[in-house]
PDB file of N, CA and C in Angstrom:
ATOM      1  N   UNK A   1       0.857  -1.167   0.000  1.00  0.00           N
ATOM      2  CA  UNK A   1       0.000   0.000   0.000  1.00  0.00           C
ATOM      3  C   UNK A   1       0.904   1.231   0.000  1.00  0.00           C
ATOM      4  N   UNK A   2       0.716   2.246  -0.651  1.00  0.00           N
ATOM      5  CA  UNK A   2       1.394   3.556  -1.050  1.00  0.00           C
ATOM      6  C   UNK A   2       0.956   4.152   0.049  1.00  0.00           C
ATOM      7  N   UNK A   3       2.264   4.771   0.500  1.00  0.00           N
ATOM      8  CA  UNK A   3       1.685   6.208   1.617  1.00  0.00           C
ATOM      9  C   UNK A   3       0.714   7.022   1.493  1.00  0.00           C
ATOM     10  N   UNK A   4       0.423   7.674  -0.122  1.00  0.00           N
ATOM     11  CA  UNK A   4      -0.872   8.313  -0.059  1.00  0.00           C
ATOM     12  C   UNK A   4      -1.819   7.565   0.213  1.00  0.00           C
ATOM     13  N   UNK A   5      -2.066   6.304   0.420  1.00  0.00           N
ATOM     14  CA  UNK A   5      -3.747   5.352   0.418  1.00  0.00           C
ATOM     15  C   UNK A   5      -3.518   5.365   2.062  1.00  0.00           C
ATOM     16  N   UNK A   6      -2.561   5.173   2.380  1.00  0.00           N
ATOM     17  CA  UNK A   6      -1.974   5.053   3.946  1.00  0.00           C
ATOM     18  C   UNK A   6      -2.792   6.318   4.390  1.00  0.00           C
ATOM     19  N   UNK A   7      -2.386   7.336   4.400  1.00  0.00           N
ATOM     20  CA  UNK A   7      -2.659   8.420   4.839  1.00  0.00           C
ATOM     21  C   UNK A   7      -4.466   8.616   4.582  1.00  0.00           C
ATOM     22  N   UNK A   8      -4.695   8.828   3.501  1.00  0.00           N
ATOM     23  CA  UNK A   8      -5.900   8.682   3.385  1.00  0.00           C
ATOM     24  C   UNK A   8      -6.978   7.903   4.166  1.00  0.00           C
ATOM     25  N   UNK A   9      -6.723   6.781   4.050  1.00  0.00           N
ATOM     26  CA  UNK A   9      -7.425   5.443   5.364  1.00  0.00           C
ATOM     27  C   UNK A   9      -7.498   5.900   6.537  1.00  0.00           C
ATOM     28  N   UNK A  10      -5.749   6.556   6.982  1.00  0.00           N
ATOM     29  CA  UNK A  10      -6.193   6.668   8.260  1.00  0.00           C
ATOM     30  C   UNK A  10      -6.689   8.307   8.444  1.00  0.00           C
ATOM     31  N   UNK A  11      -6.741   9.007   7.480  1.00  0.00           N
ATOM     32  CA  UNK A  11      -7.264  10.405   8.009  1.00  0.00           C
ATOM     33  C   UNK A  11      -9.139  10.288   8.012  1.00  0.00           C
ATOM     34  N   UNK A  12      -9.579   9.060   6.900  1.00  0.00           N
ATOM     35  CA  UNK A  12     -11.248   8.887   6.977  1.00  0.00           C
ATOM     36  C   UNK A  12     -11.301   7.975   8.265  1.00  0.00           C
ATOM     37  N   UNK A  13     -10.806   7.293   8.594  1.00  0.00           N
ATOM     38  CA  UNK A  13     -11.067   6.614  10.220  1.00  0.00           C
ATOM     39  C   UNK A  13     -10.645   7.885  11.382  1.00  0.00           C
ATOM     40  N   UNK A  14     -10.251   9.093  11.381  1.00  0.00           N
ATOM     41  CA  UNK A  14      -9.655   9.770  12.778  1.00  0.00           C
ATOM     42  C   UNK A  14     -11.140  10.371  13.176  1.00  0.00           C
ATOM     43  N   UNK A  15     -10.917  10.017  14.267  1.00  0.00           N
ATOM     44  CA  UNK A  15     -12.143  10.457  14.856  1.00  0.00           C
ATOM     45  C   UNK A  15     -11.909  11.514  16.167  1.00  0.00           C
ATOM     46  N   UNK A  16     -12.991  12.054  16.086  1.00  0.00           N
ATOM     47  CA  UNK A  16     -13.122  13.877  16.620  1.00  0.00           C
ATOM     48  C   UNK A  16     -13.382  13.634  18.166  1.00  0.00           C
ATOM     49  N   UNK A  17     -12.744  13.422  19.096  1.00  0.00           N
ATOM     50  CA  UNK A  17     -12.841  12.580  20.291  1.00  0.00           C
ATOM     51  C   UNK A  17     -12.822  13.395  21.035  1.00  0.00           C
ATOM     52  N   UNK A  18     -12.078  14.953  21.407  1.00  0.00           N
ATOM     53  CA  UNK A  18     -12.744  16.100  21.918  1.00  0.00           C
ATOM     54  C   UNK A  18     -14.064  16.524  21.619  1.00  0.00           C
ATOM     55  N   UNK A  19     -14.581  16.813  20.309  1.00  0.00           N
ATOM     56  CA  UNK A  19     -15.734  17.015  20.202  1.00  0.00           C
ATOM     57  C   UNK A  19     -16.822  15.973  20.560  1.00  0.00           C
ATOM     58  N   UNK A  20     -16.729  14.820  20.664  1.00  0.00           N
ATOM     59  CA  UNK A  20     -17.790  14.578  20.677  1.00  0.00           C
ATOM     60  C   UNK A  20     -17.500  14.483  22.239  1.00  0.00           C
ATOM     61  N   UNK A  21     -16.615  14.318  23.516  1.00  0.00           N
ATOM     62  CA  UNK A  21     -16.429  14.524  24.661  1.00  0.00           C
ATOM     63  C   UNK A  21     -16.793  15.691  25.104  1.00  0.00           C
ATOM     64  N   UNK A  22     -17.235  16.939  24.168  1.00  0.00           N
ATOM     65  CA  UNK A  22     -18.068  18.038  24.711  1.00  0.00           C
ATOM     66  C   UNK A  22     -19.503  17.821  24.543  1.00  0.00           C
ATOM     67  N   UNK A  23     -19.843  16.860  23.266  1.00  0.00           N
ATOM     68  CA  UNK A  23     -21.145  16.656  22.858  1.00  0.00           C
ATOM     69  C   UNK A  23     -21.756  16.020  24.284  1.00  0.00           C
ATOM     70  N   UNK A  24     -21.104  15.278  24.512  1.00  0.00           N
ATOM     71  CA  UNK A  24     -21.350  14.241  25.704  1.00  0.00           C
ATOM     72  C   UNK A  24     -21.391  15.314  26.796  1.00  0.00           C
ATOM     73  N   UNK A  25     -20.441  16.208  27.281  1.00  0.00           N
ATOM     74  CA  UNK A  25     -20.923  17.154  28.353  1.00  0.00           C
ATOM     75  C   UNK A  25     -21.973  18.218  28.090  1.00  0.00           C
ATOM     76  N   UNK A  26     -22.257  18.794  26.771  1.00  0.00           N
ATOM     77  CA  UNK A  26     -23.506  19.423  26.754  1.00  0.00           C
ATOM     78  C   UNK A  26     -24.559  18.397  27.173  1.00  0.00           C
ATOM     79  N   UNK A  27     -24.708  16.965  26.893  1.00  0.00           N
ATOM     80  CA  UNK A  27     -26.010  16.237  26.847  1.00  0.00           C
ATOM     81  C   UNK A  27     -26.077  16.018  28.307  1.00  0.00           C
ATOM     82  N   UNK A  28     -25.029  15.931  29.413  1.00  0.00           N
ATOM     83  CA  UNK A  28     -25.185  15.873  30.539  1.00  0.00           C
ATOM     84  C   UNK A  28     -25.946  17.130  31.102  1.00  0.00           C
ATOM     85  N   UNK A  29     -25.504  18.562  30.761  1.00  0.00           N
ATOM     86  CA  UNK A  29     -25.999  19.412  31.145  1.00  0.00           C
ATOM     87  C   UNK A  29     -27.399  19.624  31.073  1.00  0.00           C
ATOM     88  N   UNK A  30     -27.997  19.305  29.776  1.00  0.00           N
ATOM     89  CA  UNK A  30     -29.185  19.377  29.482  1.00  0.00           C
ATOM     90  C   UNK A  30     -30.014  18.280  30.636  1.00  0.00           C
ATOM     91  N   UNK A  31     -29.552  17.151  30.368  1.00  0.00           N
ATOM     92  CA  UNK A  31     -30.282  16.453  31.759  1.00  0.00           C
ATOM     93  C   UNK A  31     -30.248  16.801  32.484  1.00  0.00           C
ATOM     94  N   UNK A  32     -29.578  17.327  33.336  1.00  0.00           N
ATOM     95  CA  UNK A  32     -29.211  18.301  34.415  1.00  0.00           C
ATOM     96  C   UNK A  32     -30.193  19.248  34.704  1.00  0.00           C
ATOM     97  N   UNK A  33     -30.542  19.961  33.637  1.00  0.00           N
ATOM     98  CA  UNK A  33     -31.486  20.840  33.688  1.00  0.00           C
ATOM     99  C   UNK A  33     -33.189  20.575  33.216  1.00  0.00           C
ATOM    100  N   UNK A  34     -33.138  19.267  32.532  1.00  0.00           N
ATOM    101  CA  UNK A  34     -34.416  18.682  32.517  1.00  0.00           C
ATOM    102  C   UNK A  34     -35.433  18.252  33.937  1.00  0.00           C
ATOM    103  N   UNK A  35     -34.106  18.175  34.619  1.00  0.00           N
ATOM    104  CA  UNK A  35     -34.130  17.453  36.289  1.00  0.00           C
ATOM    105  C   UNK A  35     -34.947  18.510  36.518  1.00  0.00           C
ATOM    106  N   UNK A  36     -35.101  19.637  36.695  1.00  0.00           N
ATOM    107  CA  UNK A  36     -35.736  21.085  37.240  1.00  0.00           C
ATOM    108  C   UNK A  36     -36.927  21.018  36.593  1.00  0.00           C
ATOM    109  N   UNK A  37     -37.822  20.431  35.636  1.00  0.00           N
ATOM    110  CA  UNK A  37     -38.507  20.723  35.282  1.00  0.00           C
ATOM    111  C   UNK A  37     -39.905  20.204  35.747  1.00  0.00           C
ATOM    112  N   UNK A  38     -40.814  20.808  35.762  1.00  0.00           N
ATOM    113  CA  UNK A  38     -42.340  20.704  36.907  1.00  0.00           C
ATOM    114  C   UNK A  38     -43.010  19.097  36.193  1.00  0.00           C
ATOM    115  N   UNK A  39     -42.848  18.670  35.087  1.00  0.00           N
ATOM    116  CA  UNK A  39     -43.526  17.431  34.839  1.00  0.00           C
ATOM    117  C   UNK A  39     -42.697  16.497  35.289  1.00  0.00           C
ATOM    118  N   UNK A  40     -42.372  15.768  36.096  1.00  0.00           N
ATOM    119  CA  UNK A  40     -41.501  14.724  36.180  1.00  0.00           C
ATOM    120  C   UNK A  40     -41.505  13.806  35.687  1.00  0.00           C
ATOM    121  N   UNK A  41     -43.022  13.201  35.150  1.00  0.00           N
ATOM    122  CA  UNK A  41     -42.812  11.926  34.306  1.00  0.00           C
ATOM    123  C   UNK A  41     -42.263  12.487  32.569  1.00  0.00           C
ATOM    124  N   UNK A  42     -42.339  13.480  32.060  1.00  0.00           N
ATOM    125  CA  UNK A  42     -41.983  14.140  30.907  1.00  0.00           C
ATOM    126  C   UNK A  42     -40.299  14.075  31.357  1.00  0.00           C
ATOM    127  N   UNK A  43     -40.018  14.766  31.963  1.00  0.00           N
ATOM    128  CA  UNK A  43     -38.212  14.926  32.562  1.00  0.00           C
ATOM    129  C   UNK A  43     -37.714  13.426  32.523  1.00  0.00           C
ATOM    130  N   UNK A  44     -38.005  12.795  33.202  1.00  0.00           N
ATOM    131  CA  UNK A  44     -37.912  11.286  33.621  1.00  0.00           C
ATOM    132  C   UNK A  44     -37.211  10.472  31.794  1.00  0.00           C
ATOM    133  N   UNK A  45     -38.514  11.043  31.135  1.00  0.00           N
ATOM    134  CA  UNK A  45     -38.455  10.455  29.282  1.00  0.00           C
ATOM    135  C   UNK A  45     -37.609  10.945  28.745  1.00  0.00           C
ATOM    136  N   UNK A  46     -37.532  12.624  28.594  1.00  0.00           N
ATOM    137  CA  UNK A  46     -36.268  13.040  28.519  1.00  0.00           C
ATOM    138  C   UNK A  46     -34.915  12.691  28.527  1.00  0.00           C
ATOM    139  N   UNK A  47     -34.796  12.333  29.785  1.00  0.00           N
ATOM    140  CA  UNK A  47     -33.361  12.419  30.355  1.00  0.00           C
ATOM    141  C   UNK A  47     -33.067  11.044  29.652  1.00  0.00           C
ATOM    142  N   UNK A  48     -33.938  10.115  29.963  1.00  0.00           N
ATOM    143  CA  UNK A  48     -33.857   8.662  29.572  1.00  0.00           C
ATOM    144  C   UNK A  48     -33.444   9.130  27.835  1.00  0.00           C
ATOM    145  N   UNK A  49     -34.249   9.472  27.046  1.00  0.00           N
ATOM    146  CA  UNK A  49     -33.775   9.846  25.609  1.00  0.00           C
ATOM    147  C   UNK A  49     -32.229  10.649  25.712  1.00  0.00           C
ATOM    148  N   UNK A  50     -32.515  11.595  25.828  1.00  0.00           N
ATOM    149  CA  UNK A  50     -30.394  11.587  26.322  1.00  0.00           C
ATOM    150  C   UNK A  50     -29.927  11.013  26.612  1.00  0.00           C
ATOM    151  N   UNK A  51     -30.254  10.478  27.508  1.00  0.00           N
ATOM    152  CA  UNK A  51     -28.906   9.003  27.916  1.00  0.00           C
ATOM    153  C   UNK A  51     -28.763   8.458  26.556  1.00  0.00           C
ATOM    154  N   UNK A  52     -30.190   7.333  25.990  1.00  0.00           N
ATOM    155  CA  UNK A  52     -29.777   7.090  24.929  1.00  0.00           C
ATOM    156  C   UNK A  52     -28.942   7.235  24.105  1.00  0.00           C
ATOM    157  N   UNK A  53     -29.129   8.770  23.600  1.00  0.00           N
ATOM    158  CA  UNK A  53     -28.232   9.413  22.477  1.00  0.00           C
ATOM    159  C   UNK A  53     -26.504   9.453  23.322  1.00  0.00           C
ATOM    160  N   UNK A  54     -26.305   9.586  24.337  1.00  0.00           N
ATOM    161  CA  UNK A  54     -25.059   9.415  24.530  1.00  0.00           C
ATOM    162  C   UNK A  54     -23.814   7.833  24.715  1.00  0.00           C
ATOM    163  N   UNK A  55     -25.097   6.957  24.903  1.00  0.00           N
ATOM    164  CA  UNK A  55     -24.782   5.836  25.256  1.00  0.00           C
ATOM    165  C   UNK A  55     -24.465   5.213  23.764  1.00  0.00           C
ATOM    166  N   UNK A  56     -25.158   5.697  23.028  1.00  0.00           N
ATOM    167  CA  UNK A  56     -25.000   5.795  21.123  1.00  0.00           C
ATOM    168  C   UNK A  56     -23.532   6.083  20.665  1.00  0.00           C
ATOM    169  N   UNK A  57     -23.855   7.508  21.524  1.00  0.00           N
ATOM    170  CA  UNK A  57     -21.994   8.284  20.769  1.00  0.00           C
ATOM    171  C   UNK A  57     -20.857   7.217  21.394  1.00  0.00           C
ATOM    172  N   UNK A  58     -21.274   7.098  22.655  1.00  0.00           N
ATOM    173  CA  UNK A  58     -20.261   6.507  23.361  1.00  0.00           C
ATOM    174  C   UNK A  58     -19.804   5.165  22.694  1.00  0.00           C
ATOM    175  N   UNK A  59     -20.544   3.879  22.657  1.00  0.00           N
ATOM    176  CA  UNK A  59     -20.480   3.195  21.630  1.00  0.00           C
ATOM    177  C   UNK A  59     -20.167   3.293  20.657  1.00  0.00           C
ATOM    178  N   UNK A  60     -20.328   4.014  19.646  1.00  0.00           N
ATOM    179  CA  UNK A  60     -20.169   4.717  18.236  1.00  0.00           C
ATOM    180  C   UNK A  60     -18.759   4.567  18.237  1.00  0.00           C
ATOM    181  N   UNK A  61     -18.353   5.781  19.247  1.00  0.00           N
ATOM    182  CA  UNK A  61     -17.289   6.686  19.304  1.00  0.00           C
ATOM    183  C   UNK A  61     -15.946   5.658  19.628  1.00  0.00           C
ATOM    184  N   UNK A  62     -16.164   6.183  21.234  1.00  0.00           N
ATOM    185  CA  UNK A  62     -15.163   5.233  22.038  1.00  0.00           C
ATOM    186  C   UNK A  62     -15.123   3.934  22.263  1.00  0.00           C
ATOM    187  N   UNK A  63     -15.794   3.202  21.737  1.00  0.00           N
ATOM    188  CA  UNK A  63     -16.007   1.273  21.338  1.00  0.00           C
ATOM    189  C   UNK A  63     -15.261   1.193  19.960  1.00  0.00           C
ATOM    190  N   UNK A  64     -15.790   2.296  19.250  1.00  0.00           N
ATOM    191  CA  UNK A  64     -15.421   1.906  17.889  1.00  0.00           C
ATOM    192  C   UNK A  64     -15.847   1.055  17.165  1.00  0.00           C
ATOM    193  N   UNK A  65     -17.533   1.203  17.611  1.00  0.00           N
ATOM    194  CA  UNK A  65     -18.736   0.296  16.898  1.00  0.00           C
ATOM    195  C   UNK A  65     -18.847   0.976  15.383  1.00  0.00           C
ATOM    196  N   UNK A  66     -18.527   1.802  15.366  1.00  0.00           N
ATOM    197  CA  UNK A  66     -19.090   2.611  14.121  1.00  0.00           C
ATOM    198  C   UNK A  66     -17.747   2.279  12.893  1.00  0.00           C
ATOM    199  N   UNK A  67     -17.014   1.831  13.644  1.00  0.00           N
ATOM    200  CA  UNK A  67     -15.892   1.876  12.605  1.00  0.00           C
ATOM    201  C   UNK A  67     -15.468   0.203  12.063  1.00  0.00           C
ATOM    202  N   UNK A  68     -15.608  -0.581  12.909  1.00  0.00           N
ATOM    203  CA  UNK A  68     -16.148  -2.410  13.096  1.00  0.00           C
ATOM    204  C   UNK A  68     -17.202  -2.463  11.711  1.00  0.00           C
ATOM    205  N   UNK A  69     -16.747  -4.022  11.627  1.00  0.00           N
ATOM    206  CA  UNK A  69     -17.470  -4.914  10.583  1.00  0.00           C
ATOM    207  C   UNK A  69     -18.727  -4.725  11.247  1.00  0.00           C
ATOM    208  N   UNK A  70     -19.995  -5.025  10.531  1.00  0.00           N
ATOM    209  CA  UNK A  70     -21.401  -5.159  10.951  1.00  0.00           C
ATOM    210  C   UNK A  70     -21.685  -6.086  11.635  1.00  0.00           C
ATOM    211  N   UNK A  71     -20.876  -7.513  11.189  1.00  0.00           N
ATOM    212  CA  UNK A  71     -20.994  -8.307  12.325  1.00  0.00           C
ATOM    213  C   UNK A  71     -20.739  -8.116  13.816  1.00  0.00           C
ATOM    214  N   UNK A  72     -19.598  -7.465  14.409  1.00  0.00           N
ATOM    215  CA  UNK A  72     -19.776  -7.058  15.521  1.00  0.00           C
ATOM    216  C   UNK A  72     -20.564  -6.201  15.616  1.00  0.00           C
ATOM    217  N   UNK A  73     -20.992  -5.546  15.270  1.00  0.00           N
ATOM    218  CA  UNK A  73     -21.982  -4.378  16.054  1.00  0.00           C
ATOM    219  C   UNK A  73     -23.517  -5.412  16.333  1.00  0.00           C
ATOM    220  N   UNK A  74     -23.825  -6.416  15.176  1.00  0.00           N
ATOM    221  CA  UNK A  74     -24.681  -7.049  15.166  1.00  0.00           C
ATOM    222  C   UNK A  74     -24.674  -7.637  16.219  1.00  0.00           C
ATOM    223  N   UNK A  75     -23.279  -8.146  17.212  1.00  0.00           N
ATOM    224  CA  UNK A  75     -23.585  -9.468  17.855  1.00  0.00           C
ATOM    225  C   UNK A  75     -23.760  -8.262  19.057  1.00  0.00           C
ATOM    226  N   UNK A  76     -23.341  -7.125  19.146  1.00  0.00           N
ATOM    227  CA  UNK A  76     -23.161  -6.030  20.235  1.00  0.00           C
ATOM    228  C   UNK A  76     -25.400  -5.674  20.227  1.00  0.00           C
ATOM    229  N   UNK A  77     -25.858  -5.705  19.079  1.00  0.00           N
ATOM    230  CA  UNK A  77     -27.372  -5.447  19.246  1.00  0.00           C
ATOM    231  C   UNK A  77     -27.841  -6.779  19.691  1.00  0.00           C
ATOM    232  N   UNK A  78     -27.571  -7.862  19.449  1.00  0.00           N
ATOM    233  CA  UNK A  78     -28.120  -8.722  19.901  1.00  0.00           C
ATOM    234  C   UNK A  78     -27.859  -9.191  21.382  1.00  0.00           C
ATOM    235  N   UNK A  79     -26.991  -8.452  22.068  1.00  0.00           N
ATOM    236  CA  UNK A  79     -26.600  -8.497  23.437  1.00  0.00           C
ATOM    237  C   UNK A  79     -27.786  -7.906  24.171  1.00  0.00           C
ATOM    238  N   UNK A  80     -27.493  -6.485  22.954  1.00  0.00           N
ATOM    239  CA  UNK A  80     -28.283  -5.727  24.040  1.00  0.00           C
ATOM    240  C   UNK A  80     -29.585  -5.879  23.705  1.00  0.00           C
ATOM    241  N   UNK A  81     -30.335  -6.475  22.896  1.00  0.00           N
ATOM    242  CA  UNK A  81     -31.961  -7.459  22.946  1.00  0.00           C
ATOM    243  C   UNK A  81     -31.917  -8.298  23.947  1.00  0.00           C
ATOM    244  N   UNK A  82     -31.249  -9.130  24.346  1.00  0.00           N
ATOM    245  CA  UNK A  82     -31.257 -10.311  25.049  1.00  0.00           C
ATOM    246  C   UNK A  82     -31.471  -9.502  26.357  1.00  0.00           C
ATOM    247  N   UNK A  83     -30.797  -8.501  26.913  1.00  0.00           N
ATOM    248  CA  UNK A  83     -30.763  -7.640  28.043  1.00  0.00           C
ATOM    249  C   UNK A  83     -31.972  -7.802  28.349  1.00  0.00           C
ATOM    250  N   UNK A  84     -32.672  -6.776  27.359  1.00  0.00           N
ATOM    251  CA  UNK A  84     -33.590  -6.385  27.239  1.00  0.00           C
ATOM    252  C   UNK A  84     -35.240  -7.361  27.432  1.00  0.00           C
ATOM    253  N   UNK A  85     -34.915  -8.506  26.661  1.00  0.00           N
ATOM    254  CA  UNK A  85     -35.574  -9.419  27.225  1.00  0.00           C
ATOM    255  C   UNK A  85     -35.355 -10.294  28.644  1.00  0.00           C
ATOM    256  N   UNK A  86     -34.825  -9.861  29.075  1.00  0.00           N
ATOM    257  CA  UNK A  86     -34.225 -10.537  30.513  1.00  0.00           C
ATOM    258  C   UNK A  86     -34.643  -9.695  31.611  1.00  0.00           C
ATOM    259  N   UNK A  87     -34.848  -8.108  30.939  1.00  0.00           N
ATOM    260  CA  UNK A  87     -34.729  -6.934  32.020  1.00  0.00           C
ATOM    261  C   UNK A  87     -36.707  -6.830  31.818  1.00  0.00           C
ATOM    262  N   UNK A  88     -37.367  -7.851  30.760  1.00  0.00           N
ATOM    263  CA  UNK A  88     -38.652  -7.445  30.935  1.00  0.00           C
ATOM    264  C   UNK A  88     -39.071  -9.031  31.426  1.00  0.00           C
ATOM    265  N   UNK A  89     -38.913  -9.900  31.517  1.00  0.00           N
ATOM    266  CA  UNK A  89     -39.214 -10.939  31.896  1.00  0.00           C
ATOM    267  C   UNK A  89     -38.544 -10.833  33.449  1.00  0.00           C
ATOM    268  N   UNK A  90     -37.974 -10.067  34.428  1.00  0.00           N
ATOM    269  CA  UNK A  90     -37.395  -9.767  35.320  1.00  0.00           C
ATOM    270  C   UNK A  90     -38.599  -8.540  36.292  1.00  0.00           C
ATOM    271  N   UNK A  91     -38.928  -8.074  35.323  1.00  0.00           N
ATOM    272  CA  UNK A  91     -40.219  -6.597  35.331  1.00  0.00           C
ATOM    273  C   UNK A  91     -41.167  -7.390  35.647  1.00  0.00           C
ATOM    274  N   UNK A  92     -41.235  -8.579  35.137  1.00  0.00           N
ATOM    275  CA  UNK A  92     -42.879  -9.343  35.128  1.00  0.00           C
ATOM    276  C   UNK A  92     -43.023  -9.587  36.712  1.00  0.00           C
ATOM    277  N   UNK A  93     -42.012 -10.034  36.982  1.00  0.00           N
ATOM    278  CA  UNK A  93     -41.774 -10.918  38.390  1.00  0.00           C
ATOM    279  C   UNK A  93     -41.527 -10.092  39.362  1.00  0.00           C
ATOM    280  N   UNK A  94     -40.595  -8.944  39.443  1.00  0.00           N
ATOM    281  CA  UNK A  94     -41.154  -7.917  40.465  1.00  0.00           C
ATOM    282  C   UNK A  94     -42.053  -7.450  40.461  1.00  0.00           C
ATOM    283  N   UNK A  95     -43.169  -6.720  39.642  1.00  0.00           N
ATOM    284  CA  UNK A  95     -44.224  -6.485  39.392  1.00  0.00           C
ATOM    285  C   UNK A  95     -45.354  -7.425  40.434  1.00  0.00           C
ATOM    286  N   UNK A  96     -45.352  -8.400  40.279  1.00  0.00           N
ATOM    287  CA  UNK A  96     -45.909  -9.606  40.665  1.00  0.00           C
ATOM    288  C   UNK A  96     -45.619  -9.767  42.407  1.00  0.00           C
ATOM    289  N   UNK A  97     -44.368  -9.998  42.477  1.00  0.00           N
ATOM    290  CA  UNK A  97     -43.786 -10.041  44.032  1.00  0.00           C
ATOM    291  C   UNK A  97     -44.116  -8.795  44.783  1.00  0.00           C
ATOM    292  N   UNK A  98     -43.435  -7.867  44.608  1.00  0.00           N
ATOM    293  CA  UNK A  98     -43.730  -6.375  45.454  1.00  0.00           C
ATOM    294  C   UNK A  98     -44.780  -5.684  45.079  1.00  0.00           C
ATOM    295  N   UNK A  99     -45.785  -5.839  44.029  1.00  0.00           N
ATOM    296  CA  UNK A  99     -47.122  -5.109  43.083  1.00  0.00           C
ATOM    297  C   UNK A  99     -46.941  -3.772  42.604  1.00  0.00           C
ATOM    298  N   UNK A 100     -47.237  -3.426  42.219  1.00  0.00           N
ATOM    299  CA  UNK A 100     -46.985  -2.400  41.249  1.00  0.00           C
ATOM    300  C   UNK A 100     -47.891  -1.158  41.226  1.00  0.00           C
TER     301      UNK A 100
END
């Protein structure tokens, strides 16, 4: 491989790791300040949707899901389904034990 393809490869893989480490502290702030707000079950959804989006970048970013074959990221979604079915079949049964 020629230094120019070299260079090239690795300047489309460099990733902006200050910026998105501010992206990530604006999205904290904003939760932060969602916390203050008079609906709590609205704030509550909120904040939960931010997390999301950061738990995204974070992955994305600093995992280096975004830059990985599809197969890993695939077996990384299918982790986190399985969670997910574990964390609602888990819901059923506290629900049930302590009532709801």
């Amino acid at each position: 491989m020629s230094s120019e393809t070299a260079a090239a490869h690795e300047t489309s893989h460099r990733v902006p790791y200050v910026r998105i480490y501010w992206i990530l502290v604006a999205a904290l702030l904003v939760s932060l300040f969602l916390a203050f707000m008079e609906h709590h079950m609205l704030a509550a959804a909120l904040i939960f949707a931010v997390a999301l989006v950061k738990a995204g970048l974070v992955a994305g970013y600093y995992m280096h899901l975004k830059f990985e074959p599809r197969f890993v990221v695939l077996v990384v979604v299918a982790g986190v389904v399985c969670l997910f079915i574990l964390f609602g079949g888990l819901l059923l049964d506290i629900v049930h034990v302590y009532g709801g």
